[in-house]
N, C-alpha and C. Protein backbone atom coordinates (compact mmCIF):
# COMPACT_ATOMS: atom_id res chain seq x y z
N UNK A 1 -8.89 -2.78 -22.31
CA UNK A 1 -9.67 -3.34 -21.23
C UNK A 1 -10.92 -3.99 -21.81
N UNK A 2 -11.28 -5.05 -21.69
CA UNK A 2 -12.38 -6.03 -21.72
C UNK A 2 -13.84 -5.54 -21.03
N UNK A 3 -14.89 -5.25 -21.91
CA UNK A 3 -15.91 -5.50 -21.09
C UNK A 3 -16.32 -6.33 -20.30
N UNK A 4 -17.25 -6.48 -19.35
CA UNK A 4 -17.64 -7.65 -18.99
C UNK A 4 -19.53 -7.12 -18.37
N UNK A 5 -19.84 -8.28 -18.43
CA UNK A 5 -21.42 -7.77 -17.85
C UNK A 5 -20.79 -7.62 -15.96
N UNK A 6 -22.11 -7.14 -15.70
CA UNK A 6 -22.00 -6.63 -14.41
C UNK A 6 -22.58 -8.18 -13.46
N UNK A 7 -22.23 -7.75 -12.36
CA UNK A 7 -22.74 -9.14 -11.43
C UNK A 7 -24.33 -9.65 -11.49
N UNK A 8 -24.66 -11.06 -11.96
CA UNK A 8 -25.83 -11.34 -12.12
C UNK A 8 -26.33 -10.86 -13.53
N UNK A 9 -25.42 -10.85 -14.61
CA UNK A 9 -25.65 -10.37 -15.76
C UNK A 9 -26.74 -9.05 -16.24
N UNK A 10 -26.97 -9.03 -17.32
CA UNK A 10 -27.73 -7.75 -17.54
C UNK A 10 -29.20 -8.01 -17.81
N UNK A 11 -30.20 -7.43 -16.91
CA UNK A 11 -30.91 -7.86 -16.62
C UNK A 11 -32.32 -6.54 -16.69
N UNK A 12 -33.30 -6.68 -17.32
CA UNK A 12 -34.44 -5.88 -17.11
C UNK A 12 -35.23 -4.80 -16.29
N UNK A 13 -35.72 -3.97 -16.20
CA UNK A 13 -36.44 -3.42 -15.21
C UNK A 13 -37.14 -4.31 -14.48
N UNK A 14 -37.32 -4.26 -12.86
CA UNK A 14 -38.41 -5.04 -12.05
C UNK A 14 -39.22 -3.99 -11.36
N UNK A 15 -40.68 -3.75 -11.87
CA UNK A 15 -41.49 -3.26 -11.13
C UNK A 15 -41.65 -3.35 -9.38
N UNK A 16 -42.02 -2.13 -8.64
CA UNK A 16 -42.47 -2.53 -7.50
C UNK A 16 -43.39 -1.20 -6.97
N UNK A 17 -43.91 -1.59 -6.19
CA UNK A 17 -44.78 -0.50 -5.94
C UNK A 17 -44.44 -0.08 -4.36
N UNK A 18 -44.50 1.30 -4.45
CA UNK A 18 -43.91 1.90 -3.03
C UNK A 18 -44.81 2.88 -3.22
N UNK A 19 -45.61 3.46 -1.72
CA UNK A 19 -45.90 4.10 -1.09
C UNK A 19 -45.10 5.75 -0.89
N UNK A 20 -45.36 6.59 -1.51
CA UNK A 20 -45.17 8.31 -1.37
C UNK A 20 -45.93 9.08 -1.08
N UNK A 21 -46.16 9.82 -0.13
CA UNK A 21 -47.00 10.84 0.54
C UNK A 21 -48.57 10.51 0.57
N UNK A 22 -48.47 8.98 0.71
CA UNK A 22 -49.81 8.19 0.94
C UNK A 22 -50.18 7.99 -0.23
N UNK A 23 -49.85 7.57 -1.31
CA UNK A 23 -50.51 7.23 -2.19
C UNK A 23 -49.31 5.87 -3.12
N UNK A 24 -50.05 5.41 -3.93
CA UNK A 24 -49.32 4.03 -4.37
C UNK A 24 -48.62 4.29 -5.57
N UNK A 25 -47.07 3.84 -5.75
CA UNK A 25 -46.69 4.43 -7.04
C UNK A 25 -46.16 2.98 -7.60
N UNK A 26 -46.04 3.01 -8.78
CA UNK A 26 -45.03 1.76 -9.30
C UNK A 26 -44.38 2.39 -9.74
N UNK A 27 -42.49 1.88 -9.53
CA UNK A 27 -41.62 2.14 -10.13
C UNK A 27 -40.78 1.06 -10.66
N UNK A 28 -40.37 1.30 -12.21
CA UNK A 28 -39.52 0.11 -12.79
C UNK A 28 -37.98 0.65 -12.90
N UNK A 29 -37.38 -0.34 -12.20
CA UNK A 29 -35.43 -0.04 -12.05
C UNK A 29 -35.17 -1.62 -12.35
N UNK A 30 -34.30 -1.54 -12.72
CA UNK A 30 -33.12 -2.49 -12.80
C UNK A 30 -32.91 -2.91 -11.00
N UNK A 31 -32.74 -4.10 -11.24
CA UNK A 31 -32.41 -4.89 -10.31
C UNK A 31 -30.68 -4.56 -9.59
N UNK A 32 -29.89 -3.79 -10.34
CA UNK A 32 -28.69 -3.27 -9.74
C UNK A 32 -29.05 -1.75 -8.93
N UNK A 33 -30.29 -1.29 -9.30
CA UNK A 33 -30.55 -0.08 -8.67
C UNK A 33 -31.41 -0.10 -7.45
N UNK A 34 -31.93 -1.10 -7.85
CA UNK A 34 -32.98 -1.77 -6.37
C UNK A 34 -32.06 -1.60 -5.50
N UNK A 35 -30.92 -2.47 -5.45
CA UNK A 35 -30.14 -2.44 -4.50
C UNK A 35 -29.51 -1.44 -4.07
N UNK A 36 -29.07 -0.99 -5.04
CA UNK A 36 -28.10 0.30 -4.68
C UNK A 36 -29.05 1.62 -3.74
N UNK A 37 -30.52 1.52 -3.71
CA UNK A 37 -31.23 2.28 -3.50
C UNK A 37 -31.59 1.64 -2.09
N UNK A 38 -31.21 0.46 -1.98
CA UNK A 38 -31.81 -0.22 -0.47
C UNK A 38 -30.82 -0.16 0.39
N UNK A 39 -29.74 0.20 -0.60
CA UNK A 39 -28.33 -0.23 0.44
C UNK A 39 -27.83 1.73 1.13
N UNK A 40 -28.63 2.46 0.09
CA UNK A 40 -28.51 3.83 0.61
C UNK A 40 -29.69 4.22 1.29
N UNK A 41 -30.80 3.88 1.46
CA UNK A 41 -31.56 3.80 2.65
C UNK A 41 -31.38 3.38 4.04
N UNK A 42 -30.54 2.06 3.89
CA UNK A 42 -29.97 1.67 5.02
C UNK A 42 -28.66 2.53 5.76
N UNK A 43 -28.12 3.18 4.96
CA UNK A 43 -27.16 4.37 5.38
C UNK A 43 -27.56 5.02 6.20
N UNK A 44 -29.32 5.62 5.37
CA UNK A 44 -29.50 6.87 6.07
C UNK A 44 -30.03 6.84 7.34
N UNK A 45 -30.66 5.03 7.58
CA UNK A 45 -31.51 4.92 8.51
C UNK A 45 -32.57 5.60 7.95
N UNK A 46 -33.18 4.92 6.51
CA UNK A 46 -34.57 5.63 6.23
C UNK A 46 -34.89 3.74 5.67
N UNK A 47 -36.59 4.09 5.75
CA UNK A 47 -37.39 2.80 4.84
C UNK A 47 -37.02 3.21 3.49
N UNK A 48 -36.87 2.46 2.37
CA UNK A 48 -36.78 2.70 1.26
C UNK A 48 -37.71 3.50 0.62
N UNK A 49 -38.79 3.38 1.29
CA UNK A 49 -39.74 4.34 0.86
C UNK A 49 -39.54 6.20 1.22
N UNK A 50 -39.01 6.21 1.85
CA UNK A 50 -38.79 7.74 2.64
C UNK A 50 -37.71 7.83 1.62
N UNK A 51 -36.80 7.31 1.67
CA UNK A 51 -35.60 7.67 0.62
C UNK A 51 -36.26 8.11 -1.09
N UNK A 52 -37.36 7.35 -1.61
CA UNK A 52 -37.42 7.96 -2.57
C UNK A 52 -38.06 8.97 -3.03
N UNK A 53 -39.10 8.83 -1.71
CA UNK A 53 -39.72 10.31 -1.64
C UNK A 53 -39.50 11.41 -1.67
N UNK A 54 -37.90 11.84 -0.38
CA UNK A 54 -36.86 12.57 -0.61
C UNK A 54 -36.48 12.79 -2.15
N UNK A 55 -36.11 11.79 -2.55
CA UNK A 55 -35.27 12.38 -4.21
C UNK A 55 -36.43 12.61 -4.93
N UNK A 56 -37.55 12.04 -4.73
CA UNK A 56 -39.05 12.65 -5.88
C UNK A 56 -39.10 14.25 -5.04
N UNK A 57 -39.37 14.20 -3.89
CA UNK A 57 -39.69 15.57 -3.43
C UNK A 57 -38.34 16.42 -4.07
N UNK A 58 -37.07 16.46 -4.24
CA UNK A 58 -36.26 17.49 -5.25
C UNK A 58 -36.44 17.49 -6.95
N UNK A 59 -37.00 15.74 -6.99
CA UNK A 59 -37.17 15.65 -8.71
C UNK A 59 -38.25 16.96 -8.95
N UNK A 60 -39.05 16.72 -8.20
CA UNK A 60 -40.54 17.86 -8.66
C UNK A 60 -40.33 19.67 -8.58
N UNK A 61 -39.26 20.06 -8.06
CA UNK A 61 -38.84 21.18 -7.85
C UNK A 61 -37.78 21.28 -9.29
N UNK A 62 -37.37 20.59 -9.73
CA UNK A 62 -36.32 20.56 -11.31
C UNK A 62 -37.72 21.23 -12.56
N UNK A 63 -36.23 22.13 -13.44
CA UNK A 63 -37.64 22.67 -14.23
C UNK A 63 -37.98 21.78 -15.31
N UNK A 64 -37.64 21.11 -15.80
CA UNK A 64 -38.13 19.78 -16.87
C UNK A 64 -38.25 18.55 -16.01
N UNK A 65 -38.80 18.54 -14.81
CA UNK A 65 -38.80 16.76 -13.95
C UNK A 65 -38.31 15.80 -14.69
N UNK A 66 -37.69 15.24 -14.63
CA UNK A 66 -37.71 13.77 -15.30
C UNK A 66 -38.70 12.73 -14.86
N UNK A 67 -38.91 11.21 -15.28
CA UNK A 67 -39.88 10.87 -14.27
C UNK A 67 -39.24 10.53 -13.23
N UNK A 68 -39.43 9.54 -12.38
CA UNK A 68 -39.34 9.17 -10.93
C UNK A 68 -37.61 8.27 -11.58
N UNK A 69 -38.81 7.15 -12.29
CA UNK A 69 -37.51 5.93 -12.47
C UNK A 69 -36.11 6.89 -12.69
N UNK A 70 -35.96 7.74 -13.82
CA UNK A 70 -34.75 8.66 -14.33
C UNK A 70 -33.92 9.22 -13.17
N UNK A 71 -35.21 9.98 -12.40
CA UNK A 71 -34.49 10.75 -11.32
C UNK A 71 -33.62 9.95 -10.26
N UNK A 72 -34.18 8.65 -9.93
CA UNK A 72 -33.60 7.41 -9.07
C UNK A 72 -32.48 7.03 -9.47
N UNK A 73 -32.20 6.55 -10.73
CA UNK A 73 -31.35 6.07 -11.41
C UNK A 73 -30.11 7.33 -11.37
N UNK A 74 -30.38 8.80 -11.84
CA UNK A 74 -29.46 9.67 -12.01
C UNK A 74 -28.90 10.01 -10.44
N UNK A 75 -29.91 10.06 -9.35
CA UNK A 75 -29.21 10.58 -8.04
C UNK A 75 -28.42 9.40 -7.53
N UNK A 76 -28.83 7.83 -7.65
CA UNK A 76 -27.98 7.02 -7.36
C UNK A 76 -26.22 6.72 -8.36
N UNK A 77 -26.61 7.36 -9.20
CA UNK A 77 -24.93 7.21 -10.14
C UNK A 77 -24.45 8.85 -9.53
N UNK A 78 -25.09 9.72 -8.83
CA UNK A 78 -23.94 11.03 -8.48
C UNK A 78 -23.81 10.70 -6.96
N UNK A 79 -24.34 9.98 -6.81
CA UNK A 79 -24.38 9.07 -4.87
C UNK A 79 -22.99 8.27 -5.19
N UNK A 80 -23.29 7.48 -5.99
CA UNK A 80 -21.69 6.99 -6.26
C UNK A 80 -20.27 7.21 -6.75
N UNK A 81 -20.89 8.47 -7.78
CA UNK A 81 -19.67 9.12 -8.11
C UNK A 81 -18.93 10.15 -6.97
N UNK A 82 -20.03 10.31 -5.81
CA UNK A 82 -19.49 11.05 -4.78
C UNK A 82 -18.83 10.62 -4.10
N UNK A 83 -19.57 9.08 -3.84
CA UNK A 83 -18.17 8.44 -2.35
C UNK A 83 -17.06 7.92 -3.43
N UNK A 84 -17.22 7.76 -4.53
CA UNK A 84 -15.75 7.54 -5.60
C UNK A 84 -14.43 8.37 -5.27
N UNK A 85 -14.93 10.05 -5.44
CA UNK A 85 -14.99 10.93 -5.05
C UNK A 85 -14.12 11.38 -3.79
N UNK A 86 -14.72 11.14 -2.69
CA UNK A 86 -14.08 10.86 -1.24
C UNK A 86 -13.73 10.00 -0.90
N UNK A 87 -13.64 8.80 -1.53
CA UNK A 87 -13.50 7.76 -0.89
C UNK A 87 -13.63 6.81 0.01
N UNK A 88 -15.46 7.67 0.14
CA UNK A 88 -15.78 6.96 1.19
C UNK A 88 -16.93 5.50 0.62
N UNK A 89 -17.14 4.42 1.35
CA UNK A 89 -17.42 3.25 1.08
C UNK A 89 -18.58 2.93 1.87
């Protein structure tokens, strides 16, 4: 099987700054996680901002935290390996 880059090729972290428990954070993701993180907000019927607060509010309870970006990145690849998983879409 052939690699291939992913849609929109491979591409850098893009900073953005979001709002958590009132205060201003910047976080840098990849532009495939942006999405994937906007498109599971929209699931939950949350602002993107509430959604990551949620996964920071369990990151900070882990006994080695990772930072924010890590924790985003790791709960969105077991978010996907779950509906893989069930098969749900």
């Amino acid at each position: 099987m052939t690699i291939v880059a992913p849609p929109g090729g491979f591409v850098g972290p893009v900073k953005r700054s979001i709002t958590i428990a009132g205060h201003q954070t910047s976080i840098s993701l990849e532009p495939l996680f942006w999405r994937a993180l906007e498109q599971a907000a929209v699931a939950r019927a949350l602002p993107l901002s509430a959604l990551v607060a949620q996964v920071d509010a369990v990151r900070i309870t882990a006994r080695d935290a990772p930072n924010l970006a890590s924790a985003l990145r790791t709960w969105i690849l077991a978010q996907s390996r779950d509906k893989d998983a069930t098969g749900s879409h």
